[in-house]
C-alpha atoms as a PDB file:
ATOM      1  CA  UNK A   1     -35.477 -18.636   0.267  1.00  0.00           C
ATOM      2  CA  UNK A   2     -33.986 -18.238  -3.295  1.00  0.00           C
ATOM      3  CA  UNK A   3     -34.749 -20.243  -6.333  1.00  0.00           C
ATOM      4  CA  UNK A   4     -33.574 -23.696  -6.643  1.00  0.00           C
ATOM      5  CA  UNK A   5     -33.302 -25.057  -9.902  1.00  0.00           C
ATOM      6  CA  UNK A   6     -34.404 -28.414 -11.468  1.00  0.00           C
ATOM      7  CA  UNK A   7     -30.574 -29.990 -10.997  1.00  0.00           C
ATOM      8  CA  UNK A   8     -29.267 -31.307 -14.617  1.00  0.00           C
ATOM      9  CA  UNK A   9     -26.040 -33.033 -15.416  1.00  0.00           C
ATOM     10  CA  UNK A  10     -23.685 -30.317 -15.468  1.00  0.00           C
ATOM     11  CA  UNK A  11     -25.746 -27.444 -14.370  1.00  0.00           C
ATOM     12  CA  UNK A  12     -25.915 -26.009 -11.191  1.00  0.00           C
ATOM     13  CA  UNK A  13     -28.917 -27.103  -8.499  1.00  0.00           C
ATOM     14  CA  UNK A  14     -28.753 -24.325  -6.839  1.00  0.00           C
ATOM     15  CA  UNK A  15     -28.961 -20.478  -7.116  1.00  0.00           C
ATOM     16  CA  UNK A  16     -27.510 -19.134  -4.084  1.00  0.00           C
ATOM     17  CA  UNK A  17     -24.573 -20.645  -1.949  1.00  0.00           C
ATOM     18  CA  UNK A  18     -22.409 -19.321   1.106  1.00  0.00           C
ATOM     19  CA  UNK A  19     -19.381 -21.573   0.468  1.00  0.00           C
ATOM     20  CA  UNK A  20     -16.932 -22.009   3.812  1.00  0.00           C
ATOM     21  CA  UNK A  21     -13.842 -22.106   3.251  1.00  0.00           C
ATOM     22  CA  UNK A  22     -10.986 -22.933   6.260  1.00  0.00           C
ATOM     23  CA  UNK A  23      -8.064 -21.265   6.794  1.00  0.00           C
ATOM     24  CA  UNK A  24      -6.316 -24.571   6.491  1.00  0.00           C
ATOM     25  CA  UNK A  25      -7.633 -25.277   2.915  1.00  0.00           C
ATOM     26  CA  UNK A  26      -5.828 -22.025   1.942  1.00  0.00           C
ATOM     27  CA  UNK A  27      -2.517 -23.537   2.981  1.00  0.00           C
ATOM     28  CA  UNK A  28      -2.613 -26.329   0.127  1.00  0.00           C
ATOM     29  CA  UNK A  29       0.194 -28.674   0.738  1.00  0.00           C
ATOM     30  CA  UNK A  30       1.800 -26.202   3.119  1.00  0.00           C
ATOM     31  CA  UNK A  31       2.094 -26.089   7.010  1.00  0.00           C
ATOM     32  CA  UNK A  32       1.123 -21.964   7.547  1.00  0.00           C
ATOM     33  CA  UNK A  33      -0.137 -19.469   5.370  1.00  0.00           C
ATOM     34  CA  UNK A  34      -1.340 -19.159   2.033  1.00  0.00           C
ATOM     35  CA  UNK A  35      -0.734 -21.162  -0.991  1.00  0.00           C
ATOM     36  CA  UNK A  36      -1.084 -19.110  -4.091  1.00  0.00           C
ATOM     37  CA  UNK A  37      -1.618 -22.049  -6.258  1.00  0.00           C
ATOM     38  CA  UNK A  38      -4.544 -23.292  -4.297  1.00  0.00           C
ATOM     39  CA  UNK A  39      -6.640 -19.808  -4.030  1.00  0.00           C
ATOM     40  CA  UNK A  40      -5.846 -19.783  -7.984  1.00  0.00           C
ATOM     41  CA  UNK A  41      -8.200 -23.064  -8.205  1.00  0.00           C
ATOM     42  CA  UNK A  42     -10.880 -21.815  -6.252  1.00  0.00           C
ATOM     43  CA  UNK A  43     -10.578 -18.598  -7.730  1.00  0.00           C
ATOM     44  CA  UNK A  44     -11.631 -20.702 -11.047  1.00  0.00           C
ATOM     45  CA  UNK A  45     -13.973 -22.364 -10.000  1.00  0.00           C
ATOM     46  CA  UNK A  46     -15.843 -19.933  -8.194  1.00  0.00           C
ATOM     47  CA  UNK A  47     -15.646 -17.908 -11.749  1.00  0.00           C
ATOM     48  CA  UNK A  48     -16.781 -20.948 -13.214  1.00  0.00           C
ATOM     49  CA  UNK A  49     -20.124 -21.186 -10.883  1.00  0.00           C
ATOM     50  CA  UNK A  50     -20.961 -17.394 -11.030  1.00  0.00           C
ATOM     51  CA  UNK A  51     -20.504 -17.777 -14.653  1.00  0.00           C
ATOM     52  CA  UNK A  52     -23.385 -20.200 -14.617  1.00  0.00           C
ATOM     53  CA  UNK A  53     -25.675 -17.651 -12.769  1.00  0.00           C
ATOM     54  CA  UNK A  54     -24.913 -18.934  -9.295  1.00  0.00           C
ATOM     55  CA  UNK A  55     -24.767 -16.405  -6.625  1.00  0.00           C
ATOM     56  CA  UNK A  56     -21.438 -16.878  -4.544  1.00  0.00           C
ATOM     57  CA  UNK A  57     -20.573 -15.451  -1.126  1.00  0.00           C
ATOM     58  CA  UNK A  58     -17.912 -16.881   0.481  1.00  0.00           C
ATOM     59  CA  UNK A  59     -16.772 -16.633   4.474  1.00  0.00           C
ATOM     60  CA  UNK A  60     -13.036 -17.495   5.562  1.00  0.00           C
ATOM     61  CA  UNK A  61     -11.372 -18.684   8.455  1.00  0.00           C
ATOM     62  CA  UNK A  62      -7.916 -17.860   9.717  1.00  0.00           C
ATOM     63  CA  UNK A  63      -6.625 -20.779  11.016  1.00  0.00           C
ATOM     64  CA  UNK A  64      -3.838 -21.177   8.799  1.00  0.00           C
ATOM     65  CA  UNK A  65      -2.485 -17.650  10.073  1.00  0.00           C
ATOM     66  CA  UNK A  66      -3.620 -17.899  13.780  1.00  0.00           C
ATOM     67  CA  UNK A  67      -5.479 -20.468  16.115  1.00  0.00           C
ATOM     68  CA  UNK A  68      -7.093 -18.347  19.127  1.00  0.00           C
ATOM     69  CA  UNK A  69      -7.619 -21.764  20.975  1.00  0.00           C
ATOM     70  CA  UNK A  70      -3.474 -22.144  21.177  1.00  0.00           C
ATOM     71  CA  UNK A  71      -3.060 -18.321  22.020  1.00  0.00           C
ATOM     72  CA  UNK A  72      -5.426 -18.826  25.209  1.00  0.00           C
ATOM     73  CA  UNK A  73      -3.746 -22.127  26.331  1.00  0.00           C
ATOM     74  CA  UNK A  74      -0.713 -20.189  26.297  1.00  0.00           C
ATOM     75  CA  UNK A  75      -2.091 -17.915  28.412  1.00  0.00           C
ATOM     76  CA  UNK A  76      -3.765 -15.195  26.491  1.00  0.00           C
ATOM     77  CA  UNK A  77      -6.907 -13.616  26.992  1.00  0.00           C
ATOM     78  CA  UNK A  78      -9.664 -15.530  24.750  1.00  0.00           C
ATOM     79  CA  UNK A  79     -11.714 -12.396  23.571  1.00  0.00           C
ATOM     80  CA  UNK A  80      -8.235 -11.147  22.589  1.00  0.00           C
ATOM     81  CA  UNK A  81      -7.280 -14.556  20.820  1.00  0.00           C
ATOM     82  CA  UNK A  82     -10.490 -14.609  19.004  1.00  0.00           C
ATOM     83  CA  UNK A  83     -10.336 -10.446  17.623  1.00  0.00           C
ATOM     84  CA  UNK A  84      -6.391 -11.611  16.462  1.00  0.00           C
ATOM     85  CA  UNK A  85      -7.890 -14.536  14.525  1.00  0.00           C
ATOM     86  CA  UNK A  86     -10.691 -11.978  13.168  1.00  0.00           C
ATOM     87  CA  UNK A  87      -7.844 -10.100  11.925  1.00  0.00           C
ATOM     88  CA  UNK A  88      -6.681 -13.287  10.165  1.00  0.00           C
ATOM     89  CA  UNK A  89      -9.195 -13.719   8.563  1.00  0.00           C
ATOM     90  CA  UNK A  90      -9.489 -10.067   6.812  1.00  0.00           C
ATOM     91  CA  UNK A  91      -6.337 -11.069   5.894  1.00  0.00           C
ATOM     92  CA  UNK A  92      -7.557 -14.571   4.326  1.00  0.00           C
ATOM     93  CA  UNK A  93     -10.397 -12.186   2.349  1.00  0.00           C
ATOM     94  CA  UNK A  94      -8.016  -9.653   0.844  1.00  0.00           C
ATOM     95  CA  UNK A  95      -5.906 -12.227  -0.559  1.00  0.00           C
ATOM     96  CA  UNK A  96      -9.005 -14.250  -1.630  1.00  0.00           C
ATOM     97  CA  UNK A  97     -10.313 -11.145  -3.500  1.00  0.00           C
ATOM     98  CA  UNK A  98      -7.483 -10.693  -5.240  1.00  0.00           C
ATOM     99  CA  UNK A  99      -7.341 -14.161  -6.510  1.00  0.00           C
ATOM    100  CA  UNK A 100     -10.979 -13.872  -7.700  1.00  0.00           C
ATOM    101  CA  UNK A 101     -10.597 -10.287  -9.133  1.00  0.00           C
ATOM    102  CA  UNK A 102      -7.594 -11.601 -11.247  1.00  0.00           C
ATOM    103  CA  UNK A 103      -9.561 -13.949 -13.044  1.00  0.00           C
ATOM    104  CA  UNK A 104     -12.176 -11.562 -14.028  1.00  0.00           C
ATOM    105  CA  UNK A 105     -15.030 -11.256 -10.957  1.00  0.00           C
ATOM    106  CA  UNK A 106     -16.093  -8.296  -9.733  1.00  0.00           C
ATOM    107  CA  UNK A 107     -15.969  -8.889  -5.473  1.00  0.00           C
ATOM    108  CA  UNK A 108     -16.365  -7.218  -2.344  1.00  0.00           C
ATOM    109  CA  UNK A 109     -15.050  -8.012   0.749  1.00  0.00           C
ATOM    110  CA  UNK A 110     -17.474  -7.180   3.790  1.00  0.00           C
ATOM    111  CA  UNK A 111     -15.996  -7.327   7.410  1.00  0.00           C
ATOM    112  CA  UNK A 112     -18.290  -7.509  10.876  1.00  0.00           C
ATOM    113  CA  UNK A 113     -15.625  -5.747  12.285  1.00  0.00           C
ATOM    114  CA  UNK A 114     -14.574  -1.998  11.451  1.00  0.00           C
ATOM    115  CA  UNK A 115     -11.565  -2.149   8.747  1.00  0.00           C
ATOM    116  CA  UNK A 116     -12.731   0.587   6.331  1.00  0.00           C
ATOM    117  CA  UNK A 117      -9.802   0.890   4.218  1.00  0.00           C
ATOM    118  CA  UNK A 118      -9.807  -2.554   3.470  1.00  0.00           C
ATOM    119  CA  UNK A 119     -13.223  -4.115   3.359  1.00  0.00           C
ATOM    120  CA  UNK A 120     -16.971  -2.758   3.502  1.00  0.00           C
ATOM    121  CA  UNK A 121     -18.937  -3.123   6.938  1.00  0.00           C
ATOM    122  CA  UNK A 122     -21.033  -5.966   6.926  1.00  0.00           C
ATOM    123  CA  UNK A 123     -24.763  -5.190   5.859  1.00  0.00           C
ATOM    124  CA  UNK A 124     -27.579  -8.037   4.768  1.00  0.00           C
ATOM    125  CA  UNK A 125     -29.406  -5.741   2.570  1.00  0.00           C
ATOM    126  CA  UNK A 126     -26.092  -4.526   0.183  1.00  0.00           C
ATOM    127  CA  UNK A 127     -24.560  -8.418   0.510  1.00  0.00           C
ATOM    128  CA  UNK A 128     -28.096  -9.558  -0.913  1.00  0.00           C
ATOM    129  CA  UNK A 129     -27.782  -6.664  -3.496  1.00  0.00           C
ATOM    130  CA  UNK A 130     -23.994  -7.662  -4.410  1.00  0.00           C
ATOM    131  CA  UNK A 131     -25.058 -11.137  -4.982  1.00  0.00           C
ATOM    132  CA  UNK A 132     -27.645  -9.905  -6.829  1.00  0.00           C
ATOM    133  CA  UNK A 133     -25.579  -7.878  -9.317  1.00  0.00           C
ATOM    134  CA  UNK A 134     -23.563 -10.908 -10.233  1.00  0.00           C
ATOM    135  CA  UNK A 135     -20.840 -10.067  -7.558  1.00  0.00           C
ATOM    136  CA  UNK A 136     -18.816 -12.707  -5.313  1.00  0.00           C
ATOM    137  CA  UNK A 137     -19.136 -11.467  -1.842  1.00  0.00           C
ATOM    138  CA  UNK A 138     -16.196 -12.015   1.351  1.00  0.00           C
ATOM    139  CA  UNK A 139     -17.889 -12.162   4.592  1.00  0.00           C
ATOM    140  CA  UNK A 140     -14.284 -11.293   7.036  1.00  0.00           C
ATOM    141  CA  UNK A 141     -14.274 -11.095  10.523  1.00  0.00           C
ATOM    142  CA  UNK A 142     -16.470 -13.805  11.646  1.00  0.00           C
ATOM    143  CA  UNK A 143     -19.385 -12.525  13.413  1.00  0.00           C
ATOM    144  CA  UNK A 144     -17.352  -9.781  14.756  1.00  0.00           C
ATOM    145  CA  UNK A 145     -17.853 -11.384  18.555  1.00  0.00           C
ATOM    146  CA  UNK A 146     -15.195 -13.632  20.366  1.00  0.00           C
ATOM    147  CA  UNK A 147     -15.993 -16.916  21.362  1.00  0.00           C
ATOM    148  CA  UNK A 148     -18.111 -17.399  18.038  1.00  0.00           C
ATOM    149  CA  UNK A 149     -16.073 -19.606  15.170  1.00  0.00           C
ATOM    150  CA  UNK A 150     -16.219 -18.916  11.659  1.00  0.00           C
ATOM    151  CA  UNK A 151     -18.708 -21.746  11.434  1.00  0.00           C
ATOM    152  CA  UNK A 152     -21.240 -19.546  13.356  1.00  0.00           C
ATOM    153  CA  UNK A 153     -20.566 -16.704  10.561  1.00  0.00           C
ATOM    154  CA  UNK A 154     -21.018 -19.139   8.050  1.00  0.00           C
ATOM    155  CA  UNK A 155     -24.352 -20.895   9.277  1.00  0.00           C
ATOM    156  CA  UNK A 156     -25.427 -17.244  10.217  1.00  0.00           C
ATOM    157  CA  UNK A 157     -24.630 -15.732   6.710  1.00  0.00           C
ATOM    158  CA  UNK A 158     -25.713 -18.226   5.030  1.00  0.00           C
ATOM    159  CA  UNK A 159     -29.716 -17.610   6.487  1.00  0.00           C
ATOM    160  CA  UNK A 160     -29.161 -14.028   6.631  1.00  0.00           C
ATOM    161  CA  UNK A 161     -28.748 -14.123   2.934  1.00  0.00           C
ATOM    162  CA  UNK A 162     -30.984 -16.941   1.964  1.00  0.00           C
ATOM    163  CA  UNK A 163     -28.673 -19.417   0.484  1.00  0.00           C
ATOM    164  CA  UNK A 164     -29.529 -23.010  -0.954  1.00  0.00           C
ATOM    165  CA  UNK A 165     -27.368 -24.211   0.732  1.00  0.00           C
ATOM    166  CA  UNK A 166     -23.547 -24.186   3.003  1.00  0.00           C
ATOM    167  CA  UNK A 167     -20.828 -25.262   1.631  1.00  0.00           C
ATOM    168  CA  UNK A 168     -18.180 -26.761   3.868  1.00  0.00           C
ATOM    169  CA  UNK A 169     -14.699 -27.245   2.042  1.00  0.00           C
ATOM    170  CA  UNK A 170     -12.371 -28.930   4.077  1.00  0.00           C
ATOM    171  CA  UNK A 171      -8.453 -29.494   4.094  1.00  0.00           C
ATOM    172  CA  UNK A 172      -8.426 -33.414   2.677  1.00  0.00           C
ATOM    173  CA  UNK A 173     -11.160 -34.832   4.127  1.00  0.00           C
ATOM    174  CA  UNK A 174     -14.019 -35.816   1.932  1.00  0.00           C
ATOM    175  CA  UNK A 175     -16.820 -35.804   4.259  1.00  0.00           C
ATOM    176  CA  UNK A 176     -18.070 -36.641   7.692  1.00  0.00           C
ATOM    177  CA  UNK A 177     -16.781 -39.559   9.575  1.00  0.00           C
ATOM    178  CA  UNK A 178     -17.278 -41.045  12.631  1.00  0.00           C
ATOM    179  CA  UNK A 179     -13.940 -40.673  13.910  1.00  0.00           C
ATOM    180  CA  UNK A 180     -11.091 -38.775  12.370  1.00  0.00           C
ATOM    181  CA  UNK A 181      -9.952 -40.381   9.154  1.00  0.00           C
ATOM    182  CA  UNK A 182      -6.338 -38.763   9.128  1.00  0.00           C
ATOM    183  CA  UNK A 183      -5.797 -41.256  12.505  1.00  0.00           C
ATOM    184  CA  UNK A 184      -8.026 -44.151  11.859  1.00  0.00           C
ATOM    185  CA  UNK A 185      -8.211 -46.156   8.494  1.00  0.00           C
ATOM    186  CA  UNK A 186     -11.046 -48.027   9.531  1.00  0.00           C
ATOM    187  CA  UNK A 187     -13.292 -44.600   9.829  1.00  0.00           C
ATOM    188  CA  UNK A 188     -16.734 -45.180   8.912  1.00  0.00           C
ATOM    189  CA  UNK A 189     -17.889 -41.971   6.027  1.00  0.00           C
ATOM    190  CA  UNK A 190     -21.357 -40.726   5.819  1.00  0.00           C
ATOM    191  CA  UNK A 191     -23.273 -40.337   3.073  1.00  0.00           C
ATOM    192  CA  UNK A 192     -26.042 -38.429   4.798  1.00  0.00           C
ATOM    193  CA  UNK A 193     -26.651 -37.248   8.244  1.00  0.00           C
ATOM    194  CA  UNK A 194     -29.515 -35.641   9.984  1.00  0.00           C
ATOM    195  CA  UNK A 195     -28.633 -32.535  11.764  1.00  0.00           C
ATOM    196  CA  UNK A 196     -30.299 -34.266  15.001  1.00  0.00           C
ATOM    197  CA  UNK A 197     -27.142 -37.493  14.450  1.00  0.00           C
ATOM    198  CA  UNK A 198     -24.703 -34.648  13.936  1.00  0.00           C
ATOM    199  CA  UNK A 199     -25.210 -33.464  17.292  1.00  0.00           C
ATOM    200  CA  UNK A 200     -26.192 -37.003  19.446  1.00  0.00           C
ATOM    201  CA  UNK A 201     -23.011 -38.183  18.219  1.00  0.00           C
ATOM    202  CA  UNK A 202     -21.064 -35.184  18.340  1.00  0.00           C
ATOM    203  CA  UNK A 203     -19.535 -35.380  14.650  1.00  0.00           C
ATOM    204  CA  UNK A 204     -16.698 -32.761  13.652  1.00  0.00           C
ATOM    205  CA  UNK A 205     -19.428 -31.357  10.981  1.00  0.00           C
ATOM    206  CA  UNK A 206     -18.938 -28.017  12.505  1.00  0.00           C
ATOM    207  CA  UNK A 207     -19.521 -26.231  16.328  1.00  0.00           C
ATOM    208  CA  UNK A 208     -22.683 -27.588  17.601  1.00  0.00           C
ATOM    209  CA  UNK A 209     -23.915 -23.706  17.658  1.00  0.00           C
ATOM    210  CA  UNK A 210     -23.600 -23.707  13.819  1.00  0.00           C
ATOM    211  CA  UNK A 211     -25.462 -26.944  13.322  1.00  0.00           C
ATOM    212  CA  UNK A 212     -28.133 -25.888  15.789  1.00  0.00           C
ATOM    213  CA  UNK A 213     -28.558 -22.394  13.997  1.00  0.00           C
ATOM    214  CA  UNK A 214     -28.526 -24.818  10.354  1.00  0.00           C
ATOM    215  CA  UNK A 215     -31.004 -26.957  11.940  1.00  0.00           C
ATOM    216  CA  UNK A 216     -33.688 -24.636  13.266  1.00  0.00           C
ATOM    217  CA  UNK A 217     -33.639 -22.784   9.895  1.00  0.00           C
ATOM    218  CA  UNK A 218     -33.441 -25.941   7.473  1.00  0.00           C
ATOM    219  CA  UNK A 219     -29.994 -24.807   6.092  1.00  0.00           C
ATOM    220  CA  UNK A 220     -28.642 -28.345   4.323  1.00  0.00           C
ATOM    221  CA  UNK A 221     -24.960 -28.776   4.434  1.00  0.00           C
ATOM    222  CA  UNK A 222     -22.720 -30.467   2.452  1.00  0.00           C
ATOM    223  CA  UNK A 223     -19.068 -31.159   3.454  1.00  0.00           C
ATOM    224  CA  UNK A 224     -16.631 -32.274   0.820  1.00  0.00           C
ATOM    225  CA  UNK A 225     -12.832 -31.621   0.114  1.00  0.00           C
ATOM    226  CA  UNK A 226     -11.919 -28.868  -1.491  1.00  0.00           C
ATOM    227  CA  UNK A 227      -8.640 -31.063  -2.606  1.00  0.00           C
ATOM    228  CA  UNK A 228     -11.338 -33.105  -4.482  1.00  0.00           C
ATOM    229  CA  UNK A 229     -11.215 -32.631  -8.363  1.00  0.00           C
ATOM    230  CA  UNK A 230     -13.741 -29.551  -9.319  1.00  0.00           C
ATOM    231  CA  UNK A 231     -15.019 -30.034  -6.115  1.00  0.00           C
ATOM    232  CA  UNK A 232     -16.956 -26.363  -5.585  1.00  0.00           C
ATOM    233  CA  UNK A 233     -18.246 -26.545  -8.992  1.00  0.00           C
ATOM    234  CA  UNK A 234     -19.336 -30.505  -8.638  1.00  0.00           C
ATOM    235  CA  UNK A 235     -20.849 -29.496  -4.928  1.00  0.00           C
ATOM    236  CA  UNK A 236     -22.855 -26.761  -6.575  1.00  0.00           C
ATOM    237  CA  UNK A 237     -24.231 -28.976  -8.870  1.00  0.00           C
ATOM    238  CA  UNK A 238     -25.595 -31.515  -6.907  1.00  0.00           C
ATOM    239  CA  UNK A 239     -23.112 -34.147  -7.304  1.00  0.00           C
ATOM    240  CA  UNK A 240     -22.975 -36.491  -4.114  1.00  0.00           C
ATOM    241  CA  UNK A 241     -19.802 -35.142  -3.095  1.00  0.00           C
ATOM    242  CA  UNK A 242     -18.691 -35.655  -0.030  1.00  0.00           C
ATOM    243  CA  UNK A 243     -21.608 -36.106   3.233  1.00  0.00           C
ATOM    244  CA  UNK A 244     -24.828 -34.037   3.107  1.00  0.00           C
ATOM    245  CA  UNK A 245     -26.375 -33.119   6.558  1.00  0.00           C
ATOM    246  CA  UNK A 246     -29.923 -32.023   6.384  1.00  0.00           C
ATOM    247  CA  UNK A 247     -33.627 -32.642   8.147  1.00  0.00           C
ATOM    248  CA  UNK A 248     -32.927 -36.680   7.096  1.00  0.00           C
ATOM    249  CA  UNK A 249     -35.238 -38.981   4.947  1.00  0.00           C
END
């Protein structure tokens, strides 16, 4: 496990993050696609963190390109579904690296799927060395296996790499409720969670394969909104943004 820091008011807690980010917090206000505007302000903040000595890698979802779960009710085959979405998601990374490179950070996009004109095959050992160097690091692609979400990747990269801690910025919700907040005013928000409550109740923190690989390898999450005023760089510093699911008190 990396080095964790003493946290201080306005300095990071942490020195190593894999930060999630959904395809449908790329859309911003938007119904499909890719706001420009809103990969701008991560972008910034994600300078802002690396620029603090934080070590960023960052995995993407597609959903705001394709959803393989509409594809396959719609007849398609799943594995199919799921390689298009992987494909969205190189897509997500490209544009994501070009929003980060324009503000000044050196990144590399690395894909668990072959795309060698466009991104760098996956490895642990040159991610860890990337992050190392000061680099933000794109994990595309998912896990590179249908019927695994970007959630898996992101609890999977996360302990292949040794973060803190997962970061799971959401599309305007703050946290994890116990129903869904967009439907139900009177939807009670979490503060903490154990990953054990996560699953008995079967909470939308992420796919219960995700939490179970967080759980067995102590992997805290936090989910906040990445709407949320300097939310990545308040998450990173220990603020008590949004719900944080760990081993409990």
């Amino acid at each position: 496990m990396s080095w964790v820091a003493t946290n201080k008011m306005g300095k990071p807690r942490y020195k190593r993050v894999l930060l999630k980010l959904s395809g449908e917090a790329l859309m911003g206000e938007g119904d499909f696609g890719i706001d420009t505007a809103t990969l701008a302000k991560i972008a910034e903040q994600v300078k802002h963190v690396i620029d603090e000595g934080v070590q960023v890698a960052i995995v993407v979802g597609g959903g705001n390109i394709w959803r393989g779960e509409r594809a396959e009710a719609e007849g398609m085959d799943r594995a199919t579904a799921d390689y298009a979405g992987m494909l969205a998601t190189i897509i997500n990374a490209l544009a994501l690296q070009d929003a980060l490179e324009r503000k000044g950070v050196v990144t590399r996009s690395q894909s668990a799927i072959s795309v060698q004109a466009v991104a760098e095959p996956y490895t642990q050992r040159r991610a860890i060395r990337h992050l190392e160097k000061g680099r933000a690091v794109i994990f595309a692609a998912g896990t590179g296996n249908p019927f695994m979400t970007t959630d898996t990747a992101a609890a999977l990269r996360g302990i292949e790499i040794h973060a803190d801690i997962l970061l799971m910025a959401k599309n305007k919700v703050d946290g994890v409720y116990d129903c869904d907040p967009l439907t139900n005013a009177a939807a009670k928000k979490y503060e903490r969670l154990s990953y054990l409550d996560a699953l008995k109740k079967r909470l939308e923190v992420m796919d219960s394969t995700a939490l179970s690989l967080c759980m067995d390898h102590h992997l805290p999450i936090r989910v906040f909104d990445l709407q949320g005023r300097d939310s990545i760089e308040r998450a990173v510093g220990g603020e008590e943004v949004g719900t944080i699911v760990d081993d409990g008190a």
